[in-house]
Protein backbone atom coordinates (compact mmCIF):
# COMPACT_ATOMS: atom_id res chain seq x y z
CA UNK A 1 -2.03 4.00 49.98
CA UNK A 2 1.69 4.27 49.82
CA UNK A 3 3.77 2.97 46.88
CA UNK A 4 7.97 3.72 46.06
CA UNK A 5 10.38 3.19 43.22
CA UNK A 6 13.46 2.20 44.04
CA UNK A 7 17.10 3.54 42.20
CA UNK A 8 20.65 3.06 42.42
CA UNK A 9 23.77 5.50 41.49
CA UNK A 10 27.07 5.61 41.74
CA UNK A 11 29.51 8.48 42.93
CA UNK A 12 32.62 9.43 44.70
CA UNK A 13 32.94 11.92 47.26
CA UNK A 14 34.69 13.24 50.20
CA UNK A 15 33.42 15.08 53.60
CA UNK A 16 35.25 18.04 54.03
CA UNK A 17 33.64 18.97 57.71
CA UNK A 18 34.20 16.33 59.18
CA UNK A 19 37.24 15.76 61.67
CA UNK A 20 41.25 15.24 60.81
CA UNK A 21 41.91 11.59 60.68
CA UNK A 22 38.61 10.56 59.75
CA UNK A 23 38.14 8.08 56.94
CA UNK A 24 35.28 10.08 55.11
CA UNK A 25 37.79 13.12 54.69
CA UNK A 26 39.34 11.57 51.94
CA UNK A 27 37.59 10.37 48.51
CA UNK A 28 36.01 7.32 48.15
CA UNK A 29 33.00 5.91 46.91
CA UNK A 30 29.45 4.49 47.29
CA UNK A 31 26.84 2.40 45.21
CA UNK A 32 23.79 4.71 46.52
CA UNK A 33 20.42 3.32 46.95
CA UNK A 34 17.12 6.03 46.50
CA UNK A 35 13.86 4.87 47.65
CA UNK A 36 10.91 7.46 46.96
CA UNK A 37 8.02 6.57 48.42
CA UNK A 38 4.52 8.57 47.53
CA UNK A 39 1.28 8.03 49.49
CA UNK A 40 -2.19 9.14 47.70
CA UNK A 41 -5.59 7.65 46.88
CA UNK A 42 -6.41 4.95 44.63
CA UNK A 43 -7.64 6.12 41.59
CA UNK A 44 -10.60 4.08 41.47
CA UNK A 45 -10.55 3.92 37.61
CA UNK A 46 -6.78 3.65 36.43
CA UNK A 47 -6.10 1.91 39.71
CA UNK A 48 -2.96 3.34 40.89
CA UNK A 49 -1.90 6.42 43.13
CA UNK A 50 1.06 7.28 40.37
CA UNK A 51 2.32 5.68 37.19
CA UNK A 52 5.40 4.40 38.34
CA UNK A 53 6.81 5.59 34.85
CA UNK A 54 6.13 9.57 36.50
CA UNK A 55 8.30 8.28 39.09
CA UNK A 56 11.03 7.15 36.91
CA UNK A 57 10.54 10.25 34.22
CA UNK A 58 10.99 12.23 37.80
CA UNK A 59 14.34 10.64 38.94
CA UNK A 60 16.01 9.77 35.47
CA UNK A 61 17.49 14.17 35.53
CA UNK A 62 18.68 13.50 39.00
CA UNK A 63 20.22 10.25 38.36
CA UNK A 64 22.23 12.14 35.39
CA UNK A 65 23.43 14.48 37.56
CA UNK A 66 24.86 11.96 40.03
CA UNK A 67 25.68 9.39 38.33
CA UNK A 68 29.35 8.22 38.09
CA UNK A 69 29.88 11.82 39.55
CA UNK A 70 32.36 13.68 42.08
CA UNK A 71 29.09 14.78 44.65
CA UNK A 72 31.15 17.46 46.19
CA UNK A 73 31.23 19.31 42.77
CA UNK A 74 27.31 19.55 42.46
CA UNK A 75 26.36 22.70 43.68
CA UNK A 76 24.05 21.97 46.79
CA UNK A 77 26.25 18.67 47.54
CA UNK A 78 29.31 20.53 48.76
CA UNK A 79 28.97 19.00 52.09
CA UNK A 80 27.38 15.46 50.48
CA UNK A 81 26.22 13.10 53.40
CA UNK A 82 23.37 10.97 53.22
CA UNK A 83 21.40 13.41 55.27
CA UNK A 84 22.14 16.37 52.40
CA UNK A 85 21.64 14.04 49.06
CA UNK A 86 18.26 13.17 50.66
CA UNK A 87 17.10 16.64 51.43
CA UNK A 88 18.79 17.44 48.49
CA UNK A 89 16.57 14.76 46.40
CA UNK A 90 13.66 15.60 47.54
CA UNK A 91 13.52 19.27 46.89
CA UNK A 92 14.12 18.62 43.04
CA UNK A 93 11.49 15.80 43.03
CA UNK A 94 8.71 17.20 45.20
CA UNK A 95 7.05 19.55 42.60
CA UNK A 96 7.05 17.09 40.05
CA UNK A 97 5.86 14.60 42.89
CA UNK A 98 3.41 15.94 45.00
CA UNK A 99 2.43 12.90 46.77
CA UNK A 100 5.79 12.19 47.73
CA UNK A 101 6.20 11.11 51.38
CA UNK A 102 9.75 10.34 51.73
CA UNK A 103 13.35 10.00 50.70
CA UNK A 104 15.30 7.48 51.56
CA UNK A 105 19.30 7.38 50.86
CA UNK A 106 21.18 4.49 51.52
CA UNK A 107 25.39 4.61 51.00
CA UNK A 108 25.72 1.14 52.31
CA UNK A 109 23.62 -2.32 52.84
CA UNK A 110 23.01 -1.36 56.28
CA UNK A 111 23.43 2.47 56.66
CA UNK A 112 20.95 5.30 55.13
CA UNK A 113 19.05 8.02 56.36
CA UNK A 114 15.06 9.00 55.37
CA UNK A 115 13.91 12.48 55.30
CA UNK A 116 10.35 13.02 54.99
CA UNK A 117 10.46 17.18 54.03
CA UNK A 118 10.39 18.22 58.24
């Protein structure tokens, strides 16, 4: 069975590789949307794969560390694109989480990545 949490932050950054002239080279800012999904067995007695409140206890170090944050001053988020937060993510939350499945970081409505650990 699979189950996710779902988590919002808030952070400014910039993307320092990318091209001259490209609008992510200069700061601005995103309301970021974390999905972490987990897939385990039902435990036939408490009923659940995870407590959703491990999931939260999990996320809530992360989400201080980006938080209303410049990402490009977190070491490991030099370089802070979707793609990076999420691998990013997930090695800080997989060995607290070992049924986690997947990542999923979204910087807009309509644009996000998912990175399953591959």
């Amino acid at each position: 069975m699979e189950l996710y949490k779902e988590f919002s932050f808030d952070s400014a950054h910039f993307l320092p590789n990318v091209p001259a002239g490209h609008k992510c080279a200069h700061m601005h800012g995103h309301t970021y949307y974390v999905k972490i999904l987990l897939e385990g067995p039902l435990d036939p007695h408490l009923g659940w794969v995870v407590d959703f409140a491990d999931v939260k206890n999990a996320w809530k170090p992360l989400e201080k560390i980006l938080d209303h944050k410049m990402l490009n001053d977190i070491p490991g988020l030099e370089n802070p694109t979707a793609e990076i937060i999420a691998v990013w993510i997930w090695d800080r939350l997989k060995p607290q989480l070992p049924l986690l499945k997947s990542i999923e970081v979204k910087e807009t409505p309509t644009t996000g990545v998912i990175y399953n650990g591959k």
